[in-house]
N, C-alpha and C. Protein backbone atom coordinates (compact mmCIF):
# COMPACT_ATOMS: atom_id res chain seq x y z
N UNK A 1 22.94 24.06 34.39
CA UNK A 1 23.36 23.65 33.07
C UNK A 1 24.29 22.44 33.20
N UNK A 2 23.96 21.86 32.22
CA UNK A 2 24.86 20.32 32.76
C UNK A 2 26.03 20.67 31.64
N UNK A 3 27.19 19.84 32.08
CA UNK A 3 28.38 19.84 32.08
C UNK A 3 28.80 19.89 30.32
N UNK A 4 27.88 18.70 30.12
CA UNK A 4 28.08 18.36 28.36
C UNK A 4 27.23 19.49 27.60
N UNK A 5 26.51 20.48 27.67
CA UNK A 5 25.71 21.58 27.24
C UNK A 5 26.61 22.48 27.48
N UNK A 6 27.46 23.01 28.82
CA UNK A 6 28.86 24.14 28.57
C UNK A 6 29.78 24.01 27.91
N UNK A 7 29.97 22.08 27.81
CA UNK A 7 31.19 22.28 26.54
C UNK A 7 30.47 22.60 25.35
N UNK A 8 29.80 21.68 24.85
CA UNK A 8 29.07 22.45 23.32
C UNK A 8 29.10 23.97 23.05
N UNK A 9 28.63 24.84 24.05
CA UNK A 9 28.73 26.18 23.47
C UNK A 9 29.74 26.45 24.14
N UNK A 10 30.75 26.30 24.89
CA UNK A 10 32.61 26.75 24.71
C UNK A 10 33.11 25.84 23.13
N UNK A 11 32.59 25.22 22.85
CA UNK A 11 33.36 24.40 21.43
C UNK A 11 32.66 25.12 20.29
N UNK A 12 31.09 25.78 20.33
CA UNK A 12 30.71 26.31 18.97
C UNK A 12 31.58 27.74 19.36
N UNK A 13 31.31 28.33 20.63
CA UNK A 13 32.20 30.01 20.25
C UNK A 13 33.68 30.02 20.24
N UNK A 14 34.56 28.86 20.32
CA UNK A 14 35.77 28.28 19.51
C UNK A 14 35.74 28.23 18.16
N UNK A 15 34.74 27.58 17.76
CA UNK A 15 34.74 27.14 16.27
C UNK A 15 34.72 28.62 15.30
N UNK A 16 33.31 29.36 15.83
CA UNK A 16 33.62 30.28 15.58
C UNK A 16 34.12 31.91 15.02
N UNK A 17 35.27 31.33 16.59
CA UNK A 17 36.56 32.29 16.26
C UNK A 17 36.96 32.23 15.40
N UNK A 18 37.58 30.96 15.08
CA UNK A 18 38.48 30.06 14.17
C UNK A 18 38.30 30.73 12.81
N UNK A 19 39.55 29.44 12.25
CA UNK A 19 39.95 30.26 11.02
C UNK A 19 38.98 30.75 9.64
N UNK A 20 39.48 32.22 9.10
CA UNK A 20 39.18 32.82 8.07
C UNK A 20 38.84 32.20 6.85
N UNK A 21 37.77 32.70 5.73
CA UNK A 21 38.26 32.55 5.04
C UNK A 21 38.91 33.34 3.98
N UNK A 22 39.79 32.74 3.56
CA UNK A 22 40.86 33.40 2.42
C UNK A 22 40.58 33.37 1.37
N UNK A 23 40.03 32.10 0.84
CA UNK A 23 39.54 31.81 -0.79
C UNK A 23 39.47 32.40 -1.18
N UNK A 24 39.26 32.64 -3.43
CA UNK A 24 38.99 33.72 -3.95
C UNK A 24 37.38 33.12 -4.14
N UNK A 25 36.97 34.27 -4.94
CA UNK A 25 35.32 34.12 -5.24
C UNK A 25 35.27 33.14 -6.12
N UNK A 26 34.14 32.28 -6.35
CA UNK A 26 34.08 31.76 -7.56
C UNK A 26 34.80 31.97 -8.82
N UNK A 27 33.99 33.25 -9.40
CA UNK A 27 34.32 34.19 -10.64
C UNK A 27 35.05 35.50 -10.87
N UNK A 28 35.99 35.29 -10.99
CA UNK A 28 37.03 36.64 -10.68
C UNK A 28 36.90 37.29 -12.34
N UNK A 29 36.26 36.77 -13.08
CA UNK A 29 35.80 37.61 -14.32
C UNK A 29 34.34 38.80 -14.34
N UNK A 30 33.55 38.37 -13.30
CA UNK A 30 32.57 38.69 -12.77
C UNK A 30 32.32 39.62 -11.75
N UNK A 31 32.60 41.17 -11.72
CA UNK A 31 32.11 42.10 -10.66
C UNK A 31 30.50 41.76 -10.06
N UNK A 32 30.06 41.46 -10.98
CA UNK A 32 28.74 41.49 -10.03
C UNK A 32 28.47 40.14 -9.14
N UNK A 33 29.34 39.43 -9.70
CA UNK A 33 29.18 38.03 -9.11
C UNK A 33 30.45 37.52 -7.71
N UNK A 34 30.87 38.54 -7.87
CA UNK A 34 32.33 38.52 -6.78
C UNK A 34 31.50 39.13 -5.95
N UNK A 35 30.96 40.32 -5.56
CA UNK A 35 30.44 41.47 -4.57
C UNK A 35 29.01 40.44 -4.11
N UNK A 36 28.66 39.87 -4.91
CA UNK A 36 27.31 39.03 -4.53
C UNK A 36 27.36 37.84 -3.72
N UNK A 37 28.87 37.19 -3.99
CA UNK A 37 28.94 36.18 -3.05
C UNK A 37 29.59 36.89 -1.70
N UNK A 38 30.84 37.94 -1.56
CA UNK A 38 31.53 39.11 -0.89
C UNK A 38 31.06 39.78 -0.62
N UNK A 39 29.63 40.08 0.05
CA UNK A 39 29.03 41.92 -0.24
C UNK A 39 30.07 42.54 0.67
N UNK A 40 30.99 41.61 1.86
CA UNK A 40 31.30 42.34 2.72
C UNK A 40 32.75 43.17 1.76
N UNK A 41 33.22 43.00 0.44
CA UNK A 41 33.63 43.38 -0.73
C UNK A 41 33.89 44.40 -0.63
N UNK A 42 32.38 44.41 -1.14
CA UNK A 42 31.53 46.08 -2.39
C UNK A 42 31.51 47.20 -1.33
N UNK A 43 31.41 46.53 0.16
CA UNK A 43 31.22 47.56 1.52
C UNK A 43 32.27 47.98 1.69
N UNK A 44 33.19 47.21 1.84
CA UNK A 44 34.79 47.98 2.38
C UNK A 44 35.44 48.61 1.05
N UNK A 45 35.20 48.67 -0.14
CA UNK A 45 35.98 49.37 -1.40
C UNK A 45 34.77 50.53 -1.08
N UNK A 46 33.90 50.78 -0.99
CA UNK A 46 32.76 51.44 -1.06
C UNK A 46 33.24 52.26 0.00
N UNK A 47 33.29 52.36 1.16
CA UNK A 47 33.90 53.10 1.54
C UNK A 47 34.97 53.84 1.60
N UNK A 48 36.24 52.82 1.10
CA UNK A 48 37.11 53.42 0.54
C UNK A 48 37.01 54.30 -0.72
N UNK A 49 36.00 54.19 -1.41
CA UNK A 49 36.04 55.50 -2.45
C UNK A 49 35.16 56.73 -1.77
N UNK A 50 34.38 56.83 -0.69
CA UNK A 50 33.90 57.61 -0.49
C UNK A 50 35.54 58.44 0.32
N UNK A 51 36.23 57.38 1.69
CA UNK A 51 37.17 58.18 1.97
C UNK A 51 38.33 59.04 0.66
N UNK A 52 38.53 58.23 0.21
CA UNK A 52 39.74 58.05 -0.63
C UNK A 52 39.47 58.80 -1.79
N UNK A 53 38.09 58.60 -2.93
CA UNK A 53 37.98 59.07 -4.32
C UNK A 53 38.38 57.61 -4.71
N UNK A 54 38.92 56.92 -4.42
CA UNK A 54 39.45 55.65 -5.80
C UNK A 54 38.50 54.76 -6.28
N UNK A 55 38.09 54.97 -7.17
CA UNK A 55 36.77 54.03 -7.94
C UNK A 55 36.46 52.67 -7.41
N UNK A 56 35.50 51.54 -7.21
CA UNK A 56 35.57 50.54 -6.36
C UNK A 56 36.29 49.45 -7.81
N UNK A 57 35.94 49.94 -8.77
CA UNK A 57 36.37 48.95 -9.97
C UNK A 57 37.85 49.36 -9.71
N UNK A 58 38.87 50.35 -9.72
CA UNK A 58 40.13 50.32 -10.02
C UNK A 58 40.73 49.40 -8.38
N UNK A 59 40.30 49.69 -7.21
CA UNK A 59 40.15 48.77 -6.04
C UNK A 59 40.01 47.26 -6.96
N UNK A 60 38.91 47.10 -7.29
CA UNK A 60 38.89 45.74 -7.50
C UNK A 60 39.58 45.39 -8.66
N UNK A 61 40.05 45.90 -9.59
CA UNK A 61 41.16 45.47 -10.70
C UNK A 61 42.39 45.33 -10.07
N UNK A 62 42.90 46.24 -8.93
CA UNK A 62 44.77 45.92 -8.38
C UNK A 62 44.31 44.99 -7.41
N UNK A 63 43.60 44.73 -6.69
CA UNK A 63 43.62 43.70 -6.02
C UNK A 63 43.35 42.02 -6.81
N UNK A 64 42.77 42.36 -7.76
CA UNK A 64 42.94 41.50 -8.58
C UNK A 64 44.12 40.97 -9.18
N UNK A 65 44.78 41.69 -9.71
CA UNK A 65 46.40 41.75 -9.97
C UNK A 65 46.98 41.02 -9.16
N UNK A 66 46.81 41.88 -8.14
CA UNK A 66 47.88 41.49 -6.75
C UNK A 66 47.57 39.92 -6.10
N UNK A 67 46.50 39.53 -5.91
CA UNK A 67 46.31 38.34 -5.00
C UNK A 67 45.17 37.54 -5.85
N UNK A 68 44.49 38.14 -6.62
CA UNK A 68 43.39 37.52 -6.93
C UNK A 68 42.42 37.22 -5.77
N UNK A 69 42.45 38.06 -5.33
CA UNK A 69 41.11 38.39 -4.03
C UNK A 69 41.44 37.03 -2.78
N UNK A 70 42.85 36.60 -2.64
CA UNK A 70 42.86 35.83 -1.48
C UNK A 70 43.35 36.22 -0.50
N UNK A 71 43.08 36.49 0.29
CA UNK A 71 42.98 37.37 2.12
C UNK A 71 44.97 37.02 2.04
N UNK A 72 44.94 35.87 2.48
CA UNK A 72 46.92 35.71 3.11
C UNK A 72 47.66 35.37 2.00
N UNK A 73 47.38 36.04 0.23
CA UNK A 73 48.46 35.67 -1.01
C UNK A 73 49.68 36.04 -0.24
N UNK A 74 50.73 35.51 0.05
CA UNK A 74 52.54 35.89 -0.21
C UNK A 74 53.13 35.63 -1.63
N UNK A 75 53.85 36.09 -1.61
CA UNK A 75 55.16 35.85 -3.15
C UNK A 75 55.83 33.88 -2.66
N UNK A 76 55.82 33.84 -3.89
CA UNK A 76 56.71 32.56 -4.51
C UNK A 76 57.48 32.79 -3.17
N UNK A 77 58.16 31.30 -2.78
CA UNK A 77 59.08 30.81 -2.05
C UNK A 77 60.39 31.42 -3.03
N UNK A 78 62.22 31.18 -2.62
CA UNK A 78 62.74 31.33 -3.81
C UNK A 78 63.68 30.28 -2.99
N UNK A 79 64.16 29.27 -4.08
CA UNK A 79 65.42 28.30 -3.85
C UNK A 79 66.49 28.76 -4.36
N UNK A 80 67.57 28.21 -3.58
CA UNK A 80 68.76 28.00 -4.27
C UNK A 80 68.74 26.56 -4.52
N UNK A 81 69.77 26.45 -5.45
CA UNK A 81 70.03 24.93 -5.84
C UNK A 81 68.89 24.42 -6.30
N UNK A 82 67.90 24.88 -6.26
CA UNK A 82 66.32 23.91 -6.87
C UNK A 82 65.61 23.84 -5.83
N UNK A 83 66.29 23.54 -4.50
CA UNK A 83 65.40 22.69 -3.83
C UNK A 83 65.76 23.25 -2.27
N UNK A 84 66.62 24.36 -2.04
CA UNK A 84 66.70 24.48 -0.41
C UNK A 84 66.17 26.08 -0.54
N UNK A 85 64.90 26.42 0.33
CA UNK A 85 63.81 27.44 0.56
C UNK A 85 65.18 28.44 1.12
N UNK A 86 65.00 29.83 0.30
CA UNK A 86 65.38 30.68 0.58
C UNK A 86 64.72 31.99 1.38
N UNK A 87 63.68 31.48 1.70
CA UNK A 87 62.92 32.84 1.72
C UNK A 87 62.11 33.63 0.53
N UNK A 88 60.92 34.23 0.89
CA UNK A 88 60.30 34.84 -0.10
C UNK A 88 60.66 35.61 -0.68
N UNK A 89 60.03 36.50 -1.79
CA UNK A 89 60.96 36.92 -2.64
C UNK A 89 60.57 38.57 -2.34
N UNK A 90 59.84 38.80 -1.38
CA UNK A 90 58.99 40.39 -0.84
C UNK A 90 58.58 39.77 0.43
N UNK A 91 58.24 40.58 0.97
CA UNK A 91 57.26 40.98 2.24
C UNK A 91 55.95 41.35 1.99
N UNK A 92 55.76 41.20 0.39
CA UNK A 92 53.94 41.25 0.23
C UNK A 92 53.01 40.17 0.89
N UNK A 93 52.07 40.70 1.48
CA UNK A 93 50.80 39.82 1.64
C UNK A 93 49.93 40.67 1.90
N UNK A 94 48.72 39.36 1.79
CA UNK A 94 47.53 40.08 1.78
C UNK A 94 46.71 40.28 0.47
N UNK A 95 45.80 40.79 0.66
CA UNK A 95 44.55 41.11 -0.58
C UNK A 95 45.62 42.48 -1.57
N UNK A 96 46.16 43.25 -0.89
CA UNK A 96 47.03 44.52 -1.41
C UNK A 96 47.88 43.94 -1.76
N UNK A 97 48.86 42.47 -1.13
CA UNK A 97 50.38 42.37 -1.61
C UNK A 97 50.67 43.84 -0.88
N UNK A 98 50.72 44.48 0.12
CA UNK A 98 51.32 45.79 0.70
C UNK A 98 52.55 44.99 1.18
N UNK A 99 53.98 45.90 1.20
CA UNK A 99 55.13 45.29 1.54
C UNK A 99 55.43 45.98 3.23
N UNK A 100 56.12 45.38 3.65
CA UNK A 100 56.22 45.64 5.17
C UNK A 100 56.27 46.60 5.69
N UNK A 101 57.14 47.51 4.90
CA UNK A 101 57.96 48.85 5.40
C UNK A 101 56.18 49.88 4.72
N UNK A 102 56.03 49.82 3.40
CA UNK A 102 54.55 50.65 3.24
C UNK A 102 53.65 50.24 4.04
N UNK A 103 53.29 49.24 4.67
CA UNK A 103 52.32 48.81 5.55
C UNK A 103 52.39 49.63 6.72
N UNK A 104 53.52 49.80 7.67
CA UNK A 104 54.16 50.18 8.60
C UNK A 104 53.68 51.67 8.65
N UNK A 105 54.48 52.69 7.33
CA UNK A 105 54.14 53.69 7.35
C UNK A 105 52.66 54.16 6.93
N UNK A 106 51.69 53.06 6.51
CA UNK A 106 50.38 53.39 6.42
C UNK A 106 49.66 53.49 7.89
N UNK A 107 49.83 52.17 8.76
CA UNK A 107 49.47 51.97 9.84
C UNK A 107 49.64 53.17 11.06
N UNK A 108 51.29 53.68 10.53
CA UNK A 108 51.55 55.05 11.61
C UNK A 108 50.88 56.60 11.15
N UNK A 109 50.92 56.57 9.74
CA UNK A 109 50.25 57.72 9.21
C UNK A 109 48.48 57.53 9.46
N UNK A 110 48.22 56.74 9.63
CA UNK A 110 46.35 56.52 9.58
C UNK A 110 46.19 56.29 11.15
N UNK A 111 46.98 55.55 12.04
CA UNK A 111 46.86 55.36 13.49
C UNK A 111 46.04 54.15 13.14
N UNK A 112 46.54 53.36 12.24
CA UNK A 112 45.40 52.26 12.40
C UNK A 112 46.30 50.67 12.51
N UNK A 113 47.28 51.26 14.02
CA UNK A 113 47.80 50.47 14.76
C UNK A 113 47.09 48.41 14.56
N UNK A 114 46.04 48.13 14.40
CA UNK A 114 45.61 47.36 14.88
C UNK A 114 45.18 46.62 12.96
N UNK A 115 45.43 47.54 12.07
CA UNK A 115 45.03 46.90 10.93
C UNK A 115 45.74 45.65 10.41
N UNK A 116 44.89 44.79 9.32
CA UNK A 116 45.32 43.78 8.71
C UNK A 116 45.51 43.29 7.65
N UNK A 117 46.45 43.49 6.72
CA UNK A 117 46.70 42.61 5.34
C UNK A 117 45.57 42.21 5.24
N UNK A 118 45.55 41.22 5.65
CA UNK A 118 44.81 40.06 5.44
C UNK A 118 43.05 40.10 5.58
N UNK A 119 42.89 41.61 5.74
CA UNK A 119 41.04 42.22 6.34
C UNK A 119 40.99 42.92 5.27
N UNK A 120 40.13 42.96 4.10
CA UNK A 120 39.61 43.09 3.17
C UNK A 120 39.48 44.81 3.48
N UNK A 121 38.58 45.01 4.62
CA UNK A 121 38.76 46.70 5.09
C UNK A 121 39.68 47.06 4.57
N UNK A 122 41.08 46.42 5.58
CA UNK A 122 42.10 47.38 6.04
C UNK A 122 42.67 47.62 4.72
N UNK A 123 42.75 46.28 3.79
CA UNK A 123 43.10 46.17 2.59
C UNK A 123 43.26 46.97 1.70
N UNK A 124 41.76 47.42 1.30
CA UNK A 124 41.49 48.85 0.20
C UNK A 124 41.83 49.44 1.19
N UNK A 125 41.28 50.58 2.14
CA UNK A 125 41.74 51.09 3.12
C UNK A 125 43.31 51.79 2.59
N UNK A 126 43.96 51.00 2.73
CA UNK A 126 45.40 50.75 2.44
C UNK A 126 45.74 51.64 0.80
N UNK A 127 45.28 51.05 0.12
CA UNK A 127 45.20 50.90 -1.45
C UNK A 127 44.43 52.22 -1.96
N UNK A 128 43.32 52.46 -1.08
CA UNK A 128 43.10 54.03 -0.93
C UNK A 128 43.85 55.14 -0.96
N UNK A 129 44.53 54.48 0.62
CA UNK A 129 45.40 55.79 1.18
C UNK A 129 46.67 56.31 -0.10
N UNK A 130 47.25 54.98 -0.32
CA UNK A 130 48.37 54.73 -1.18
C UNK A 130 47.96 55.43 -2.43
N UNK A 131 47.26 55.47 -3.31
CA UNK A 131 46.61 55.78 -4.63
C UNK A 131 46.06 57.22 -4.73
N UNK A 132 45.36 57.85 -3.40
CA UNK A 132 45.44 59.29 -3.14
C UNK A 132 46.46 59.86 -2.64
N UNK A 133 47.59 59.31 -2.32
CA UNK A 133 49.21 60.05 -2.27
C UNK A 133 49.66 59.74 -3.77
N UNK A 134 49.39 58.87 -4.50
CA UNK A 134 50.20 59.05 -5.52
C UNK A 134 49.64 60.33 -6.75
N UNK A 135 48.35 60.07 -6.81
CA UNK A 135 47.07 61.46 -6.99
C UNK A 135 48.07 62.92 -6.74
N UNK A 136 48.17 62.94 -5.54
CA UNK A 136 48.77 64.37 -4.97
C UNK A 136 50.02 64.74 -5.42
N UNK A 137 50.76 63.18 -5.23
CA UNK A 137 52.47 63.66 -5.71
C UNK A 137 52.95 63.66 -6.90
N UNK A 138 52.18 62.65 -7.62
CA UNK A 138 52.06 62.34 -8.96
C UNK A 138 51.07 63.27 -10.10
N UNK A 139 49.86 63.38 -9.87
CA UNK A 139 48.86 63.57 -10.60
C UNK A 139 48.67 62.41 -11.09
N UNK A 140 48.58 61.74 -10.98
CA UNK A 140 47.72 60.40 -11.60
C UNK A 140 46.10 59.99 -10.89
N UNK A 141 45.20 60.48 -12.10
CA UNK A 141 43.82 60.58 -11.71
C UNK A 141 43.42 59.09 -11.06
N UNK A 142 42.78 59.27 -10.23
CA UNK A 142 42.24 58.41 -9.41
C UNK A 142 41.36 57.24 -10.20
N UNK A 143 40.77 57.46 -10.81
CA UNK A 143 40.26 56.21 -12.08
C UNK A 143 41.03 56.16 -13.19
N UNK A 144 42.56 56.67 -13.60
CA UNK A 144 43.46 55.88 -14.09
C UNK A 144 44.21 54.42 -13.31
N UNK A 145 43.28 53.45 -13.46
CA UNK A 145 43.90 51.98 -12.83
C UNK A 145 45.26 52.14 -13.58
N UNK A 146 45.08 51.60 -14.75
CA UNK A 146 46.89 51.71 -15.40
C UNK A 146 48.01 52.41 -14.79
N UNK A 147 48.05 53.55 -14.52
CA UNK A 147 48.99 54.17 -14.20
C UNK A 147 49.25 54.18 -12.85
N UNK A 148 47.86 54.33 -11.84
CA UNK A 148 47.79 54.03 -10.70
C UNK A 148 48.48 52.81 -10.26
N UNK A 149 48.24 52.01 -11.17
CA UNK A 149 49.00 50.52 -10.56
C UNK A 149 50.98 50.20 -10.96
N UNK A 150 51.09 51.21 -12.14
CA UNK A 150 52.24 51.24 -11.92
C UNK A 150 53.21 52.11 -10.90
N UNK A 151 52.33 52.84 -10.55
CA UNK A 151 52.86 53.68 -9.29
C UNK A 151 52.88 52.53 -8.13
N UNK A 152 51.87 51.79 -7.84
CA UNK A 152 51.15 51.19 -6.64
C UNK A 152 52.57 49.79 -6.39
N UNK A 153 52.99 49.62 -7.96
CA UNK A 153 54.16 48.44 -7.74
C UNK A 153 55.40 49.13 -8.01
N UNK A 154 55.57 50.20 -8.60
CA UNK A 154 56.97 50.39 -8.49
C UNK A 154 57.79 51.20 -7.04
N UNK A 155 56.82 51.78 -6.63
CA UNK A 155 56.75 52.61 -6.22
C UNK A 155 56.63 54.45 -6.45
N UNK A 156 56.61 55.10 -5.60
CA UNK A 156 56.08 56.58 -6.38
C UNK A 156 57.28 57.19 -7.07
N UNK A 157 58.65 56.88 -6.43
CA UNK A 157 59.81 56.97 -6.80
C UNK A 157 59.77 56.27 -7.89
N UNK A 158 59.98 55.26 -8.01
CA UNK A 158 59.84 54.31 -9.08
C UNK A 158 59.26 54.65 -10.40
N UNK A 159 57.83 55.33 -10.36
CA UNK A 159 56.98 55.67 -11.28
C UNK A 159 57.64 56.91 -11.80
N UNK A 160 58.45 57.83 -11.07
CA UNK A 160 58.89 59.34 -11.24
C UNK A 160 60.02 59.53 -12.13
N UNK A 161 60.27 58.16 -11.58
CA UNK A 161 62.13 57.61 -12.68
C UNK A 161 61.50 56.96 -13.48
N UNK A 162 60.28 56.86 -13.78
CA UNK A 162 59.80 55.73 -15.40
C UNK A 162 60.70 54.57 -15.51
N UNK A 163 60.66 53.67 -14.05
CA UNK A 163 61.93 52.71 -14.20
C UNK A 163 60.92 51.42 -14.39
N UNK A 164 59.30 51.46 -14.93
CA UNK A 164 58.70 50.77 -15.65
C UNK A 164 58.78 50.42 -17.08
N UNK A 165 59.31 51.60 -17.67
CA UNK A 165 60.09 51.66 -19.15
C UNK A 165 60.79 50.72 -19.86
N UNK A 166 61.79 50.36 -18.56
CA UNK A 166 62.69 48.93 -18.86
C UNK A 166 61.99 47.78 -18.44
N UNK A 167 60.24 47.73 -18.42
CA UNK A 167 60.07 46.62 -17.91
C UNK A 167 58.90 46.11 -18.56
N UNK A 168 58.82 45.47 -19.86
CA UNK A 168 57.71 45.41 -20.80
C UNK A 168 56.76 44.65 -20.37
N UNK A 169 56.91 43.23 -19.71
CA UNK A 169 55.88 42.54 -19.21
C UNK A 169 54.92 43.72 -18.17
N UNK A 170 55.55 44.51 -17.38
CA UNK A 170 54.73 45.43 -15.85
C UNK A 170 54.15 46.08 -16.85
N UNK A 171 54.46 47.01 -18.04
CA UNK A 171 53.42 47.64 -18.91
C UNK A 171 52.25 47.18 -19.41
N UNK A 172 52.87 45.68 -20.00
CA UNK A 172 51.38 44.68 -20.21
C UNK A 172 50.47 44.04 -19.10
N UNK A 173 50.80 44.40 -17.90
CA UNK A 173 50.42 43.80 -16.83
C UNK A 173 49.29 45.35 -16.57
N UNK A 174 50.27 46.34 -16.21
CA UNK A 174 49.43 47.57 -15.82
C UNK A 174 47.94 47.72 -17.17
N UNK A 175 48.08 47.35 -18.00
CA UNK A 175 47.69 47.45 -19.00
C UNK A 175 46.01 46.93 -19.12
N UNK A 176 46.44 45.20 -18.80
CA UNK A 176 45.35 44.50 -18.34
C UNK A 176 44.69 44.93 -17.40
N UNK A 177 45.64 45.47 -16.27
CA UNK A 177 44.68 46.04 -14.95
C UNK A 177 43.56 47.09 -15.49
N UNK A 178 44.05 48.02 -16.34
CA UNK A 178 43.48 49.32 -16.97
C UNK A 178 42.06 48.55 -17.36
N UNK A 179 42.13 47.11 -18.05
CA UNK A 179 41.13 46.53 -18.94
C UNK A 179 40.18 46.20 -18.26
N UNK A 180 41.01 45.32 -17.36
CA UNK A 180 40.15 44.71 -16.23
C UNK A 180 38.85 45.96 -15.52
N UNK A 181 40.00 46.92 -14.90
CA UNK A 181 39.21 47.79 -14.35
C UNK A 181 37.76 48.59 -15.32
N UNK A 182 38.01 49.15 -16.12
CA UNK A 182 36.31 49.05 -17.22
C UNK A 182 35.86 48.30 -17.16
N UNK A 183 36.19 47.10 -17.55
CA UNK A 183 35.32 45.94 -17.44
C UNK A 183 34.59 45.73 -16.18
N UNK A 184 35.14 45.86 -15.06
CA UNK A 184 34.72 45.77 -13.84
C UNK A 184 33.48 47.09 -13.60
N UNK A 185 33.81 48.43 -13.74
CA UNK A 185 33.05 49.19 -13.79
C UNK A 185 31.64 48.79 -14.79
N UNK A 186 31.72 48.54 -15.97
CA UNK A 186 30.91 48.12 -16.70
C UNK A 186 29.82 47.49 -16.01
N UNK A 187 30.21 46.51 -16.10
CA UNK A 187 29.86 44.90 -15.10
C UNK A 187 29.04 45.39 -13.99
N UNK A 188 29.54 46.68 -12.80
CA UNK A 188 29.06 46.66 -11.96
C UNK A 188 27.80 48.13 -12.00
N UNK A 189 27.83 48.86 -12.87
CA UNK A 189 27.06 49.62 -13.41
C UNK A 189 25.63 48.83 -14.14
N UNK A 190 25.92 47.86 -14.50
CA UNK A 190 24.81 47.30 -15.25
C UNK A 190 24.31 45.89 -14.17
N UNK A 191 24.96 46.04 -13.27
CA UNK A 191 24.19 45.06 -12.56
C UNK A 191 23.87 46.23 -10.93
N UNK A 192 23.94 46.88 -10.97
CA UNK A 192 23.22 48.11 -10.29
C UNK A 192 23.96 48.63 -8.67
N UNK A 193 25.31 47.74 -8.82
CA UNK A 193 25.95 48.06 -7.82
C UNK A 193 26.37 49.23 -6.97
N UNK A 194 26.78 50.40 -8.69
CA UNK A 194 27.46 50.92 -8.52
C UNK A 194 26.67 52.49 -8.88
């Protein structure tokens, strides 16, 4: 093999490796049209409702919320003075927005040492696990997106103290998710996904 033919294929199985993509889908109004360009999507929520019970539409409504389906979303930068970077304003990232310390204890409770924010799997996966503990401790039915998602951001504590009460925009937010999520079910029922 000559010399210039080993670099070419050491430079294509570089290439690759190389980087992800993160992007969102085209149409984030569109279940059937997100999973169609994503199937690798519809596969990893899909499993997660078989592990989990959590509907693939209420999956795809909080992740919607949360990142708008982009693999490495973080929170806003925050300044002081206008203009000198303070640091973010959470430890969310990822397709979940999962915060460091819940990530941590997902990763040690599941043994899934090696998971990633940023892997669509591990993602729902995650959002699964999280949403069938709140199910158990809470009662909050598993295709309630609304409520599910105010558990999912306040936390379960959070949700138990109704310390969403004082917070009218997160009600209209959980709210939309609720919308979103039918809609999404809809959408993906009539285009034969689901």
């Amino acid at each position: 093999m000559s010399r210039l033919f080993r670099a070419l294929i050491l430079l294509t199985l570089v290439a690759s490796c190389g980087g992800r993509d993160y992007s969102a889908p085209r149409d984030l109004d569109n279940a059937c049209a997100i999973v169609d360009e994503r199937p690798k999507y519809l596969r990893a929520m899909k499993r997660t409702e078989r592990k989990w019970g959590v509907p693939v539409a209420v999956q795809m409504a909080t992740i919607h919320q949360e990142s708008k389906f982009i693999g490495n979303a973080r929170t806003p930068l925050r300044f002081a003075l206008g203009v000198i970077p303070m640091g973010r304003q959470s430890s969310a990232y990822g397709y979940s927005q999962a915060l460091d310390g819940t990530w941590d204890e997902y990763k040690q409770r599941e043994g899934a040492r090696r998971a990633k924010r940023d892997d669509i799997r591990d993602a729902t996966d995650f959002m699964g696990w999280y949403m069938h503990q709140s199910t158990q401790e809470l009662g909050i039915p598993k295709w309630d997106a609304e409520r599910q998602y105010l558990a999912y951001h306040e936390g379960r504590t959070g949700y138990r103290r109704a310390s969403y009460r004082g917070k009218p925009w997160l009600v209209s937010v959980a709210s939309r998710v609720g919308s979103r999520a039918r809609l999404y079910d809809a959408q993906l029922r009539s285009c034969r996904k689901i």
